[in-house]
Protein backbone atom coordinates (compact mmCIF):
# COMPACT_ATOMS: atom_id res chain seq x y z
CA UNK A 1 125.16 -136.34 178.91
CA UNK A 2 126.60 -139.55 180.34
CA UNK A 3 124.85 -141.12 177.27
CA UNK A 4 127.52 -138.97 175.11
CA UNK A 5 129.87 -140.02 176.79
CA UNK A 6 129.04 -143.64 176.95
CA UNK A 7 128.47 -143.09 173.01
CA UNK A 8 131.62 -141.40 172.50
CA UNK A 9 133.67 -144.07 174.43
CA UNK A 10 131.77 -147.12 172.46
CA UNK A 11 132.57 -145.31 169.32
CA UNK A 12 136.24 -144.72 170.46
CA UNK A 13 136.68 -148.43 171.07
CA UNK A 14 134.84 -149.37 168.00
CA UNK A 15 137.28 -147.44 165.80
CA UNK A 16 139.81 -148.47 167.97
CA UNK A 17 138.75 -152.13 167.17
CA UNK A 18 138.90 -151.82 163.54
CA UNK A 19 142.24 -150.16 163.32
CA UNK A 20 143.26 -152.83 165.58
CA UNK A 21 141.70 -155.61 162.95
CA UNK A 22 143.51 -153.19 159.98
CA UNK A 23 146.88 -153.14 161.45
CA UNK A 24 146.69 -156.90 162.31
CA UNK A 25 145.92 -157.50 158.40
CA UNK A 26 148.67 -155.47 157.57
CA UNK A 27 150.97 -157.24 160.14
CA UNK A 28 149.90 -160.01 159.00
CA UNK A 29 150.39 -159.42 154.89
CA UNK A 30 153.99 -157.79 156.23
CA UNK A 31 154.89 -161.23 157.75
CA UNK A 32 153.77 -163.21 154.66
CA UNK A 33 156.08 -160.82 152.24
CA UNK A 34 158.67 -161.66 154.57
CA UNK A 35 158.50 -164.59 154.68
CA UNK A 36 158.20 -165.06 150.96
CA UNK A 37 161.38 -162.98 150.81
CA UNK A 38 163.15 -164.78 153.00
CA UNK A 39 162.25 -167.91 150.77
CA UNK A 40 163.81 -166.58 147.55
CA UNK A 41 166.65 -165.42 149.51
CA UNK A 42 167.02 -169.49 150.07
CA UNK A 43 165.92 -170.53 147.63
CA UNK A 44 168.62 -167.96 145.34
CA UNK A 45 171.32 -169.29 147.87
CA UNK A 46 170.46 -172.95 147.22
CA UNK A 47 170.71 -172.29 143.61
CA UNK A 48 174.07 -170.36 144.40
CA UNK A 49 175.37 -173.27 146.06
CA UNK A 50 174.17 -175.74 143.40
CA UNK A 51 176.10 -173.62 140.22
CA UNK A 52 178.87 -173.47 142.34
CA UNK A 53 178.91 -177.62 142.85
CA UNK A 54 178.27 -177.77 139.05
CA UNK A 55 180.87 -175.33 138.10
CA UNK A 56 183.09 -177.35 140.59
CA UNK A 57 182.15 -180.40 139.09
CA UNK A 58 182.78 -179.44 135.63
CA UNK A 59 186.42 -177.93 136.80
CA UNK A 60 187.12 -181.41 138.47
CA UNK A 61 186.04 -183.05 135.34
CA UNK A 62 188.13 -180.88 132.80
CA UNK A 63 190.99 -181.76 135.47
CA UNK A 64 190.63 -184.91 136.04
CA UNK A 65 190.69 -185.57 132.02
CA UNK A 66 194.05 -183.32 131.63
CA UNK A 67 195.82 -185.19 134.32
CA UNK A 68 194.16 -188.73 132.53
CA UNK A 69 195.95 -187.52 129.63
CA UNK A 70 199.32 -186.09 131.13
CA UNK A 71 199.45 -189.78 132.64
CA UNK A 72 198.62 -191.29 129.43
CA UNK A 73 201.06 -189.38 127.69
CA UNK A 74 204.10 -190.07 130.21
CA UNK A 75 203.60 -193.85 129.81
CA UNK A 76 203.36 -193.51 126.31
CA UNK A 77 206.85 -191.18 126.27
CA UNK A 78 208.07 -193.84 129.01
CA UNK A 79 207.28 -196.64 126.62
CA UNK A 80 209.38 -194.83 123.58
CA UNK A 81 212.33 -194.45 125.76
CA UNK A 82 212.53 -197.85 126.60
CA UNK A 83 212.01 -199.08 122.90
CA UNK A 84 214.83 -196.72 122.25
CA UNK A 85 217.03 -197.53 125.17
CA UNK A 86 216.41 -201.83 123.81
CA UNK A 87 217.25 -200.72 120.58
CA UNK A 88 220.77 -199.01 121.32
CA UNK A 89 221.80 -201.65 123.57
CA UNK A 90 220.32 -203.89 120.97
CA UNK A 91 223.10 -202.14 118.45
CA UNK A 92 225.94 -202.08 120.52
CA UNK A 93 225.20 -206.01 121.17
CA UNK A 94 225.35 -206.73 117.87
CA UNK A 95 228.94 -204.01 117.03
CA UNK A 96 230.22 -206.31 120.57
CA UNK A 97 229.66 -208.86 118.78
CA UNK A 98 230.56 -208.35 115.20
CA UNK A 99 233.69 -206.81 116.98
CA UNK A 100 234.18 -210.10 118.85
CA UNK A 101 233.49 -212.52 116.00
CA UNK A 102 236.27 -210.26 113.86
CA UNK A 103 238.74 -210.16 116.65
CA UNK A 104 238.52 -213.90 116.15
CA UNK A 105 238.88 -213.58 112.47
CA UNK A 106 242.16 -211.64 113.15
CA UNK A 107 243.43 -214.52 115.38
CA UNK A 108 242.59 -217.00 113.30
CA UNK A 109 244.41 -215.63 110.21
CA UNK A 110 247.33 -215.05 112.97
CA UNK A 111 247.32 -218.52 114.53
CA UNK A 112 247.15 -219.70 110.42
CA UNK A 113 250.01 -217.85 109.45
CA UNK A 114 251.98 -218.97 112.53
CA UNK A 115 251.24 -222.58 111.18
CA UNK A 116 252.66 -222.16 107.59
């Protein structure tokens, strides 16, 4: 009887052991999917972060060429208005001084007549 018992209590720890050696395995394939999981949950956040610096860079781009171009387009309208503002004071030179050179006409027919 103490054999039975000494049989029962071997087998016991026996099957004990295995399901000990089964639920290690499992623990151990449990771990691995985590792990794994927890990989592509980087490695889909590092790809996150990299379409977002992209996406940034291509906004920063696209801006940087608009505001290249709104520059470029104020000098150019600067440039016009100071061709035009040269060119009007260009013209009213020129009426000062046709204005001026006939003023002088006028006196000299004056002072003429005054002398005949």
């Amino acid at each position: 009887m103490l054999a039975d018992v000494e049989k029962g209590r071997i087998e016991r720890l026996a099957n004990a052991r295995k399901e000990a050696a089964l639920l290690g395995e499992d623990l151990h394939r449990q771990d691995e999917n985590s792990r794994m999981q927890r990989f592509a949950l980087f490695q889909n956040y590092l790809n996150d972060l990299s379409n977002q610096a992209r996406g940034l860079q291509t906004s920063n781009a696209a801006l940087f060429a608009s505001e290249r171009q709104r520059d470029s387009d104020l000098a150019v309208n600067r440039a016009n208005l100071a061709l035009r503002y040269a060119a009007e004071e260009r013209q009213q030179q020129e009426a000062r001084e046709r204005q001026a050179r006939e003023d002088m006409a006028r006196i000299a027919l004056q002072v003429a007549g005054l002398l005949v």
